[in-house]
Structure formats: C-alpha cells, structure tokens
Protein backbone atom coordinates (compact mmCIF):
# COMPACT_ATOMS: atom_id res chain seq x y z
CA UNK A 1 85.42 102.65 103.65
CA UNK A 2 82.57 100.74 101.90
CA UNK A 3 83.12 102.80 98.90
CA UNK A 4 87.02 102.58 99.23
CA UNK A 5 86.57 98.51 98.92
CA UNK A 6 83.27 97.87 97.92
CA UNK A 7 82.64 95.44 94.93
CA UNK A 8 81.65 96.95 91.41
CA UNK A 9 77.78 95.32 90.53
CA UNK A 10 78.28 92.74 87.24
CA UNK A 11 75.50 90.99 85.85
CA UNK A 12 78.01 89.06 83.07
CA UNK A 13 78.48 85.78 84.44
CA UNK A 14 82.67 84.99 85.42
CA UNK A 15 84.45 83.90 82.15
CA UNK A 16 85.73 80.32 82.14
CA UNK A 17 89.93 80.67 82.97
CA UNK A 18 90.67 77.11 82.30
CA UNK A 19 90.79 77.44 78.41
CA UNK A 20 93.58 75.25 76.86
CA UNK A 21 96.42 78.46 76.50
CA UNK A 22 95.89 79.61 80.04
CA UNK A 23 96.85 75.43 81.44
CA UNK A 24 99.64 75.46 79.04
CA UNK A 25 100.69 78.72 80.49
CA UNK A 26 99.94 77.85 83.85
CA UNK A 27 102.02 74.66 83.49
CA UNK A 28 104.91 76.65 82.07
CA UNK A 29 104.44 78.99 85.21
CA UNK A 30 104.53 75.98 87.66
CA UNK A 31 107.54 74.23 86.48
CA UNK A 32 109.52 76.74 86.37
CA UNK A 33 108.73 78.19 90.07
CA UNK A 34 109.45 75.07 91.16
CA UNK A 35 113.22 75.24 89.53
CA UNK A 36 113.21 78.80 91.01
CA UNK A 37 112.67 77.80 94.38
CA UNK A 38 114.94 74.80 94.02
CA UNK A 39 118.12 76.86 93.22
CA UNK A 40 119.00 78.71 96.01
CA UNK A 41 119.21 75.41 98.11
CA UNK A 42 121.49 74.02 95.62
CA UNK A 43 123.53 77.10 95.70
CA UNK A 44 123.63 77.47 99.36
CA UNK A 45 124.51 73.58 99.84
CA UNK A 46 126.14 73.01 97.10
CA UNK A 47 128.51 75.61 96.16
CA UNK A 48 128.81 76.99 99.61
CA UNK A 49 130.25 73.68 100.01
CA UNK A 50 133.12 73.82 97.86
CA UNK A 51 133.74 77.02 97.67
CA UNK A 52 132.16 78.60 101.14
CA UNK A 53 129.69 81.24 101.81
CA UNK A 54 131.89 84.22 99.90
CA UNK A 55 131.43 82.01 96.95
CA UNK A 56 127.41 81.58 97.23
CA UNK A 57 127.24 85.13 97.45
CA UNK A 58 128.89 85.73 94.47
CA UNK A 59 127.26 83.46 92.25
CA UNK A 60 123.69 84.97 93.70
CA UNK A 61 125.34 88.58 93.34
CA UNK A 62 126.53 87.59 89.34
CA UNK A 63 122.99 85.90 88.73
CA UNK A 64 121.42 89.69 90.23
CA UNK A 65 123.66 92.71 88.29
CA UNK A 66 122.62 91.33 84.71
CA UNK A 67 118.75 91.05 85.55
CA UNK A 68 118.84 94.20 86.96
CA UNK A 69 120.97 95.57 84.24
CA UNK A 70 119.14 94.07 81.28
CA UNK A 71 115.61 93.73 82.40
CA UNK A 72 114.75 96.92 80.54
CA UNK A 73 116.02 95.57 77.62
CA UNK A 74 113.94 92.44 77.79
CA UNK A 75 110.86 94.68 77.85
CA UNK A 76 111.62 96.17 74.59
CA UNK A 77 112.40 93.16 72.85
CA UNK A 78 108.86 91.64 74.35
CA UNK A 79 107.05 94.20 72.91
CA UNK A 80 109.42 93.93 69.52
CA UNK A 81 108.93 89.70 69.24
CA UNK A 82 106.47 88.71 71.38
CA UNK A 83 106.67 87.82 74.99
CA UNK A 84 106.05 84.45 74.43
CA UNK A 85 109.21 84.51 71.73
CA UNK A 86 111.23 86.41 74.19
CA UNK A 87 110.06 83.37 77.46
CA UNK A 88 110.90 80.53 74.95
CA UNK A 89 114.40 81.94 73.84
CA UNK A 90 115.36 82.76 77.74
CA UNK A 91 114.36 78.86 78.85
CA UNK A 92 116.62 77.35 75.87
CA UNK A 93 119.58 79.22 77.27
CA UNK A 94 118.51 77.92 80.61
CA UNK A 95 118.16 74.64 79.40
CA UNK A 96 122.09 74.94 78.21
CA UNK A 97 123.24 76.44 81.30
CA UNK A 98 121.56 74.46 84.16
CA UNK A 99 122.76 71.19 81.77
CA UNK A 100 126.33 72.39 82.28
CA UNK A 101 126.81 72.38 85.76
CA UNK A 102 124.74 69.47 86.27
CA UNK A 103 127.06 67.67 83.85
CA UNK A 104 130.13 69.24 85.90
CA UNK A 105 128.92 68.58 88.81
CA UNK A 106 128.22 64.62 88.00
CA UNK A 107 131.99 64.37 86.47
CA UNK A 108 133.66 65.66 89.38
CA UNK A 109 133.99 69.44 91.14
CA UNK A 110 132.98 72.48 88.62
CA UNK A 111 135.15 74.58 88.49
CA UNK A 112 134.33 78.19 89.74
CA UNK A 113 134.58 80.31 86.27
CA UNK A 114 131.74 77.98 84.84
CA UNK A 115 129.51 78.60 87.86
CA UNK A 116 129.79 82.28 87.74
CA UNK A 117 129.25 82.14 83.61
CA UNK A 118 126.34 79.88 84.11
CA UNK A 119 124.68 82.11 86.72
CA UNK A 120 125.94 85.40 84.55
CA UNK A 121 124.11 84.04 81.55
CA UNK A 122 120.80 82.55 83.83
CA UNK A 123 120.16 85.92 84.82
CA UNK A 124 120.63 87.49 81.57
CA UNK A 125 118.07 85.29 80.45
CA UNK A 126 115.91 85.76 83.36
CA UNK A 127 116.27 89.44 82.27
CA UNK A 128 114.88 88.57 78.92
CA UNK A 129 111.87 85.84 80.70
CA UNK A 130 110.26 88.27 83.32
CA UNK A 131 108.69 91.16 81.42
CA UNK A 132 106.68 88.93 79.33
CA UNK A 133 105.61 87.01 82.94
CA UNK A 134 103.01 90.07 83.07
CA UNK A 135 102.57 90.46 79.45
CA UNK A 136 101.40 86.89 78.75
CA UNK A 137 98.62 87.20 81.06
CA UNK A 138 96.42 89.13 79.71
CA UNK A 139 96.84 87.45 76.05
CA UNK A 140 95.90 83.89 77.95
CA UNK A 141 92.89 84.69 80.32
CA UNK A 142 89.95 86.84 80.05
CA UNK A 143 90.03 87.35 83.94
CA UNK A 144 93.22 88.30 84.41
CA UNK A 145 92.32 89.16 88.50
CA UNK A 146 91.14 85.74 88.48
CA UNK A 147 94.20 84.10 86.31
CA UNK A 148 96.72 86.03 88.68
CA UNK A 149 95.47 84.89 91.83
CA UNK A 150 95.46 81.18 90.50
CA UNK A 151 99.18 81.66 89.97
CA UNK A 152 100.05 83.14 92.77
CA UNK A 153 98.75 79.99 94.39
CA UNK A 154 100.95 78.60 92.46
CA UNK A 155 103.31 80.29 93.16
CA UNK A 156 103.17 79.70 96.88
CA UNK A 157 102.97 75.87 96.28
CA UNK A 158 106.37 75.88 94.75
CA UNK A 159 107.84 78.15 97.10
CA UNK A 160 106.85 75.61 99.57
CA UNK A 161 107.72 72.59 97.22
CA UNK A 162 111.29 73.61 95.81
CA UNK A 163 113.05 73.35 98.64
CA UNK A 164 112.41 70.51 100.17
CA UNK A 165 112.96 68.84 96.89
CA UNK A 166 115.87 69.96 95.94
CA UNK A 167 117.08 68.78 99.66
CA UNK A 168 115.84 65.59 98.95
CA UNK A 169 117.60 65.15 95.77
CA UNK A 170 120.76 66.66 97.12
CA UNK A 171 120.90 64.13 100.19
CA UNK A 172 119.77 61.54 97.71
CA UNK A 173 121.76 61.99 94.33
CA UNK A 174 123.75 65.44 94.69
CA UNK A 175 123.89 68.95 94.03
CA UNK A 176 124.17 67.50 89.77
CA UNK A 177 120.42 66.03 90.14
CA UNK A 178 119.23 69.28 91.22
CA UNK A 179 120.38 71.35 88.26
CA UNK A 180 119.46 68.21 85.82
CA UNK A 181 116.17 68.59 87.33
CA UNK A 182 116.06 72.28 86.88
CA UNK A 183 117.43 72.06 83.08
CA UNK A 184 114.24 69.99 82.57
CA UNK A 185 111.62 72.19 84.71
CA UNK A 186 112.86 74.90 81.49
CA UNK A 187 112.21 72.21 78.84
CA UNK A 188 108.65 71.60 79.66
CA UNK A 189 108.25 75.41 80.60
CA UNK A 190 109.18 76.52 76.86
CA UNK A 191 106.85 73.42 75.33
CA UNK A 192 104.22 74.65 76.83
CA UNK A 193 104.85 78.34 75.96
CA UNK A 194 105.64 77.10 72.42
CA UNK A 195 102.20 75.65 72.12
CA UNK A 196 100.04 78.78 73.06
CA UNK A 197 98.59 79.84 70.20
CA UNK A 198 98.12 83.44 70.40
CA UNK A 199 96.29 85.71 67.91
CA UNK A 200 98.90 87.89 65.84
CA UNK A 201 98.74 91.20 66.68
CA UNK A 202 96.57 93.79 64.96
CA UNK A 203 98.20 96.89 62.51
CA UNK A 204 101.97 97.11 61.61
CA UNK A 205 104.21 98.36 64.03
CA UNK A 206 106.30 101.68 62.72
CA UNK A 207 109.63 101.06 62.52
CA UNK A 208 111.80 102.45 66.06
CA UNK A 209 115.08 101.98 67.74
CA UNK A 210 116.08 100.65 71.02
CA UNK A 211 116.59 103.52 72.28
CA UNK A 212 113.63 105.20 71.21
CA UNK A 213 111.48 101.90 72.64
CA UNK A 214 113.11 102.46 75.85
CA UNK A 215 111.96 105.75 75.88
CA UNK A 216 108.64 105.48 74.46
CA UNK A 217 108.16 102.44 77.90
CA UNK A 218 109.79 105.24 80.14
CA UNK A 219 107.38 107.79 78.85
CA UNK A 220 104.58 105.44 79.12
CA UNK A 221 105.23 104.48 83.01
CA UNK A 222 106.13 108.08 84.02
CA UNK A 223 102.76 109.19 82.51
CA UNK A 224 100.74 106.78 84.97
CA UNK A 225 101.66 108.88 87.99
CA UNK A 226 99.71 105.98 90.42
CA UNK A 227 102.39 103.42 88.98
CA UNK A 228 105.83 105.35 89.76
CA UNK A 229 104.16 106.51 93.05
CA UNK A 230 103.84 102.86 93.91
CA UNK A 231 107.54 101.93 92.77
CA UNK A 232 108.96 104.62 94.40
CA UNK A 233 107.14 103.90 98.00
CA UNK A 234 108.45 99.98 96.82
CA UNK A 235 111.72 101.44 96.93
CA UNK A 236 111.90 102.04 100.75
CA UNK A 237 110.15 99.11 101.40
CA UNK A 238 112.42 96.62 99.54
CA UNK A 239 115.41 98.63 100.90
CA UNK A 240 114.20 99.00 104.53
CA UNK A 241 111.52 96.14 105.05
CA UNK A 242 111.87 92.92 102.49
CA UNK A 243 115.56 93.16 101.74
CA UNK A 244 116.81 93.08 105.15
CA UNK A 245 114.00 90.65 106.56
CA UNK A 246 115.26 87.49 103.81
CA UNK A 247 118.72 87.02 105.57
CA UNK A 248 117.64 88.81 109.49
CA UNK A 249 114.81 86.75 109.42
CA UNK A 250 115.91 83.15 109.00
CA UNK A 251 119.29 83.96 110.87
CA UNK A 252 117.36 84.95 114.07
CA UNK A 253 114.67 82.42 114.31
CA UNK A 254 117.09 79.58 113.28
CA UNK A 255 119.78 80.66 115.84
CA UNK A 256 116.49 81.45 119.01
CA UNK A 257 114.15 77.83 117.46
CA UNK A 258 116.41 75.70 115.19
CA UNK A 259 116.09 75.30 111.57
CA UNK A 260 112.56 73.11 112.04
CA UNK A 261 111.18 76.22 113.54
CA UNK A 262 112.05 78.25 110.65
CA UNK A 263 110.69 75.66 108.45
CA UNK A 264 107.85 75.78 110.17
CA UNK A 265 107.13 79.57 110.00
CA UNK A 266 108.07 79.43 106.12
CA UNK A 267 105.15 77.01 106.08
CA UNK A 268 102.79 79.57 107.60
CA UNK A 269 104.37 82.03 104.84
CA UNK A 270 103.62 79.68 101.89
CA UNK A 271 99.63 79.22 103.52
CA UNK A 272 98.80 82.73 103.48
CA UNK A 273 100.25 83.12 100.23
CA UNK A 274 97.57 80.70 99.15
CA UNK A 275 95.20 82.00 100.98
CA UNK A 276 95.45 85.18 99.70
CA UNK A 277 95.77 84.46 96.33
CA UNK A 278 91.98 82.66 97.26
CA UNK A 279 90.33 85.77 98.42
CA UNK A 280 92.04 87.37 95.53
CA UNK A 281 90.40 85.63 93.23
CA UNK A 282 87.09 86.02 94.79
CA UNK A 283 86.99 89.67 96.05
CA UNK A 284 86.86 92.25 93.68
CA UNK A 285 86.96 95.86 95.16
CA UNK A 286 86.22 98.95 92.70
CA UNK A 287 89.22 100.57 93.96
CA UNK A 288 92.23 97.43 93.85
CA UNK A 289 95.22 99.47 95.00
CA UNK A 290 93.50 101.09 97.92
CA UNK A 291 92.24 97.57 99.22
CA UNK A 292 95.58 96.05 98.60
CA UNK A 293 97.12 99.17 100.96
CA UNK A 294 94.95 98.28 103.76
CA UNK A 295 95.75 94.61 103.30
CA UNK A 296 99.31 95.73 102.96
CA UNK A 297 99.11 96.52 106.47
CA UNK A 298 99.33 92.77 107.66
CA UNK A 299 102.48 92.03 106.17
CA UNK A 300 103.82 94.52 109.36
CA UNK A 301 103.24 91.55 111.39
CA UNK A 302 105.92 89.31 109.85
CA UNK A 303 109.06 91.27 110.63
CA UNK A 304 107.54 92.22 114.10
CA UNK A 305 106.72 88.86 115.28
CA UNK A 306 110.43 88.07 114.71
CA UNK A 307 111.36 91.10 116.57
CA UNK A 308 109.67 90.66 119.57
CA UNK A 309 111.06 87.13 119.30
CA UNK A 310 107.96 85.67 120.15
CA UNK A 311 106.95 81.73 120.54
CA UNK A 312 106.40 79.10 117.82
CA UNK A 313 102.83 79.44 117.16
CA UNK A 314 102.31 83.04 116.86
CA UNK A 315 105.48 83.23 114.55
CA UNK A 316 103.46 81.15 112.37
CA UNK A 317 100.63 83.11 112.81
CA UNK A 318 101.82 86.70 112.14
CA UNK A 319 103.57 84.74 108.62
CA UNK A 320 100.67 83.56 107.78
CA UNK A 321 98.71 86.85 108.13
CA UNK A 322 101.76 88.54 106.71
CA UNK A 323 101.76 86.11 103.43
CA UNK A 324 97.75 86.68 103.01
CA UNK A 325 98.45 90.33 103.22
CA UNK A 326 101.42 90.16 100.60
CA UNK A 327 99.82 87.81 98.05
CA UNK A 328 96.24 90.16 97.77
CA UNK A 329 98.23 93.04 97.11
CA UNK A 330 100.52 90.86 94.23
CA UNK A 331 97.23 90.40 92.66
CA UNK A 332 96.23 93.48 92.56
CA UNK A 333 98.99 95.16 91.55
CA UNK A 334 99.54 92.86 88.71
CA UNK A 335 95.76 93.02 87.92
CA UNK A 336 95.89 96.82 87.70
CA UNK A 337 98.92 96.82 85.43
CA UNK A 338 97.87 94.13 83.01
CA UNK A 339 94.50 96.40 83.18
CA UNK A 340 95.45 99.65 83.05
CA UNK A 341 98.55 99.63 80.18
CA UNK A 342 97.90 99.14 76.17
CA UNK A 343 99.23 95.69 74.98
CA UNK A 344 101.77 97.02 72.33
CA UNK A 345 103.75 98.95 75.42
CA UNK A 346 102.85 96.57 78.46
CA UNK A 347 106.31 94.72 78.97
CA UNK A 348 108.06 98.07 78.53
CA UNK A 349 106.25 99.45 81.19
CA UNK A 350 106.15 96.18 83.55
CA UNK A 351 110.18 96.18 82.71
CA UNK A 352 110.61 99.58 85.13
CA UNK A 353 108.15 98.78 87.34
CA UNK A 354 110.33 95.16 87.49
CA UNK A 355 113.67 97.07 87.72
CA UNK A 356 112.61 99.79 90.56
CA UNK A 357 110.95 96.81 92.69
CA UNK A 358 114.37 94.58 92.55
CA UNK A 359 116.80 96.97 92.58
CA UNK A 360 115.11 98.34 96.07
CA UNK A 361 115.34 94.72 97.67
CA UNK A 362 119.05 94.49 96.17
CA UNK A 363 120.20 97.59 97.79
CA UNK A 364 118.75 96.12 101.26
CA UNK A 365 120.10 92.50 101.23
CA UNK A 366 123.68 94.17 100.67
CA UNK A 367 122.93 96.66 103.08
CA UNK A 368 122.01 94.27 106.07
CA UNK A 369 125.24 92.27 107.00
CA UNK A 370 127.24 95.83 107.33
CA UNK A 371 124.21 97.65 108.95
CA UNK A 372 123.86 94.45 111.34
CA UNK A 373 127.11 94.72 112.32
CA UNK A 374 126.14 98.15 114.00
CA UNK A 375 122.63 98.08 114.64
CA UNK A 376 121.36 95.10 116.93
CA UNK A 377 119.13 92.54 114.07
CA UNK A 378 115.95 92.58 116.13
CA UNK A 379 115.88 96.51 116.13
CA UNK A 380 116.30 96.67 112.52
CA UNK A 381 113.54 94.25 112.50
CA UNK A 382 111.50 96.75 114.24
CA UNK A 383 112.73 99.67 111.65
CA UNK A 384 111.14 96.94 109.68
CA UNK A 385 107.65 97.30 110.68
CA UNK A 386 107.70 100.67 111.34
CA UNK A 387 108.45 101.26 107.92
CA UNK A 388 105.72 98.88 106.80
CA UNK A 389 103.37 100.79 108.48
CA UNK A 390 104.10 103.58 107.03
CA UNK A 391 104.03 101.93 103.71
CA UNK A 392 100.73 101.19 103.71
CA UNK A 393 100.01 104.75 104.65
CA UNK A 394 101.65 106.22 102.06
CA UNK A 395 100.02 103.90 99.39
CA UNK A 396 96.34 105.18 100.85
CA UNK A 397 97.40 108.77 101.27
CA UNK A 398 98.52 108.89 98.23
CA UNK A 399 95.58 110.05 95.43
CA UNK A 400 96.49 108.56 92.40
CA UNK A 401 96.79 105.36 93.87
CA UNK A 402 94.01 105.33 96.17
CA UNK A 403 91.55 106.74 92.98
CA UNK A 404 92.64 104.34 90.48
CA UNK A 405 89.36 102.38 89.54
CA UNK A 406 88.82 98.40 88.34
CA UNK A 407 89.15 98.09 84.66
C-alpha cells in the first residue's frame, strides 16, 4: 500500500501557479461556473413556471443531445485553432443567447421556440468550450496537479454560490436578471481568455480532414488502454450511481427533511469538494489513479446515507466524505490526462473521454423516473452504492490503471 500511494522524492522546489495567464484563466473558470450553476435554478423556476416541469425537461434534454453530439467535434477544432480560440468563440455565442431570453423575459413571456433555440445553440457551444477546459491547463500552469485542484475549489465555491444567487435575483428582479447576469459571467470569461498570451505552437501542422482528426483522437485514446478502461468502468457508474442519485437524491431527502435539509447536505457536498481539491493539491502519490480508486471508495457513502434515510447530521457527513472522495479523484484524473497525452492531440482525446463520461450519466437521469416507477427509490439508492463499490474495485483491479505512474 505504501508503494501503491506513496509520494515520488523531488528536490525542485513547487513552481509558482499564480503567474498572470493562470489568474486570467482562473477568473475565466470562476465566472463562468458560477453562470453554470446559476442556470438550472432559472430553468427549474423559471420556465417550469410557465411552461411546467415537461417543459424544463425539454429545454435541459435540447441543451444535452448537441453537447453530446458535437463534443467530438469541438476537440478537433481545439486542436485545429487553439483551445483558447475555440473557449472565446463558444462564450460570444453565449453572450448572444443568454442576452435573448433575458431580453424576452424582461419584455414579457418568451415564447417556447426561442427557449429551446437558445438552449439548442448553448449547448452546441458548450460542445465547442469543454475540450479546451483540459487543454488550457497545461498551456497556463507548470503544476498542472496543483492548478487543477485550485479549480476544483473553485469549482465547488460556485456550485455552492450559483444557486443561491440566482434565487436571490429571481425573488428579487426575475428569471430576466438571471440570464442578464449569466450573458455577462461569458463576457468577462472570454476577456480573460482573450488576454492569455500563449506561446504559438512549435512545427507546422500537415494538412488533415475532419474525419481523419477524429480518427487520429480515436486512435490516440484507444491506444492508452488505462484511459478507455477508466471511461468504460465511468460508464456504469454514471448510468447506475451519479445519474440516478441527481434527481433520487434531492426528491427523497426533500420529501423525508424539507428543502433546508437538502440545502444543507448540498452544503456538506460543496465542503468536501473543497476539501478535496486541498489535499489534492498537497498529496502527490507516484501512482494517481490507484490513490484516486481507493479515495473513490468514499463517494459510496453519499447514495447510502440517503438510502438508509438516516438523520441530518450524518447526511451531511457521508456528503461531505463523499465530495472529498469525488473531488481527489477529479484531480487526478485530469492531472493524469493533461500529463500523460501530447499537446497537439490532447482535446481530441479529452473530447471521448468527455463524451463516454456524459453520455453514461445521460442514459441514467432518463433511466430513473421509469425505473423508479418499478423499483422502490431508496433500493435503487442502494444499487447505488453497491455499484460504487464495485467501482472502485474495478479501477484498482484493473492493471493499466493501477500501474500508470506520475508524470
């Protein structure tokens, strides 16, 4: 076990992260979490509100099939442009799109063609954004392990911070202040992306096709057998475990606590996503998949505390342990892929591992409500963690992943 997660011996001292491209980047990062996390409150509130819950689920399902569809795509074109090109382009369109429904939505009731275009074209763009997400990082910070876990604080923060403003401004202004809000969070997010300056890339890149780039990143992330491995064990566990615990999760602690329970427990979430991303940043094991499979193993604890329906302070608890467990192995996953991939094929190859990790969690949030139907929630819950379990023993029994070394 000590040599499974022991630390690597470096006598270089840690390389400074804050350099002027990684706080622009990390601003860009921050801003636009925080419109992330703001938009499915405004969704749920405000278009379930005029045009019910059939009509939230639509918009969300309209916002999903083009990311999923197109993400590949946006890999290509990052590695074609520039990621940064590629990030910039996808917030103007957002920029366009959030504007128009905040504009409808201040001159009266939009109307429901323009909310499923805007959310068509946001996730197109989104599509386009999210490939270069890993790409950027290593072109920023020296320390990528280091620069990921500060984000993933980040990340966290906003998770925590996007709702309750965008409930604020909805109680205060209306559902148009919240997409005006989230118009500008893209604004400053592709200002500060515009004013990274990056070094141009080495060599002349041979002339290729689409579909031969598409092939050349397939090629790429099928040769890394300790990537697809990982991907296709994410596959059960975003059909069987994540995807089903988003909607079981808040439905049955809400409905057994009330809805300042669940805020509550989301609260524990959001603080062991930070701390997590803190030890992340701090522990370095030679071997980062195998220590983020045992820590893996915590996250078991979220969908069983809910299952065993159990009080207040140890649903916190297990959330909190659960969120540690889930932001250490974020970090070093994306540390291992920035790490172990060349630059000139890196958002190809983070474009399938993208695509295989959302479409998994897809498949299980519109698998739940029928399955729910049947099957009692708290027992799927318990599938849940049984399956999580077993996760994290297929990540460690698995060689390729459990061998793979720090870079």
């Amino acid at each position: 076990m000590t040599a499974l997660l022991g630390r690597e011996p470096s006598l270089a001292a840690p390389a400074r992260l804050w350099t002027r491209d990684f706080t622009l980047y990390f601003g860009a990062r921050v801003v636009s979490l925080l419109g992330d996390a703001m938009m499915p409150v405004a969704a749920a509130l405000a278009v379930g509100a005029i045009y019910g819950v059939s009509g939230v689920g639509y918009v969300l399902a309209v916002w999903t099939a083009p990311f999923v569809l197109f993400v590949l795509f946006g890999g290509v074109f990052a590695d074609r442009v520039g990621a940064r090109t590629m990030m910039v382009g996808a917030d103007v369109v957002r920029i366009f799109t959030q504007t128009a429904v905040s504009v409808a939505f201040f001159t009266g009731t939009p109307p429901f063609w323009l909310l499923l275009s805007a959310s068509f074209l946001s996730g197109a763009a989104a599509a386009m954004f999210q490939p270069g997400v890993n790409g950027m990082v290593p072109l920023v910070a020296t320390d990528p392990q280091r620069a990921n876990g500060t984000l993933k604080i980040a990340d966290a923060a906003t998770q925590l911070g996007g709702p309750v403003l965008a409930g604020l401004l909805m109680a205060l202004t209306g559902a148009g202040a919240v997409y005006a809000v989230d118009a500008a969070t893209f604004l400053l997010s592709g200002l500060c992306l515009a004013f990274i300056r990056l070094t141009p890339a080495a060599g002349v890149r041979e002339r290729s096709t689409v579909v031969l780039d598409l092939r050349r990143g397939w090629t790429e992330f099928r040769s890394r057998s300790w990537m697809w491995s990982v991907i296709l064990i994410w596959v059960f566990f975003g059909v069987l475990v994540f995807g089903p615990y988003i909607p079981l999760g808040s439905h049955l602690i809400g409905d057994r606590l009330g809805d300042a329970a669940y805020g509550w427990v989301m609260a524990g979430l959001g603080a062991g996503t930070v701390l997590g991303g803190l030890i992340a940043i701090r522990f370095r094991p030679a071997r980062p998949l195998a220590a983020g499979g045992v820590a893996i193993f915590g996250f078991a604890f979220i969908p069983l505390s809910v299952a065993l329906e159990l009080p207040l302070p140890l649903l916190v608890a297990g959330h909190l342990l659960g969120g540690t467990a889930w932001a250490f192995w974020s970090v070093m996953w994306s540390t291992s892929v920035q790490t172990q991939v060349t630059p000139d094929v890196l958002n190809r190859v983070t474009a399938y591992e993208v695509a295989g990790s959302v479409a998994g969690v897809a498949v299980g949030q519109a698998l739940v409500g029928p399955v729910s139907e049947i099957v009692d929630p708290r027992d799927l819950l318990l599938v849940s963690t049984g399956v999580s379990f077993a996760v994290c023993a297929a990540l460690l029994l698995t060689p390729p992943i459990r061998r793979l070394r720090r870079v």
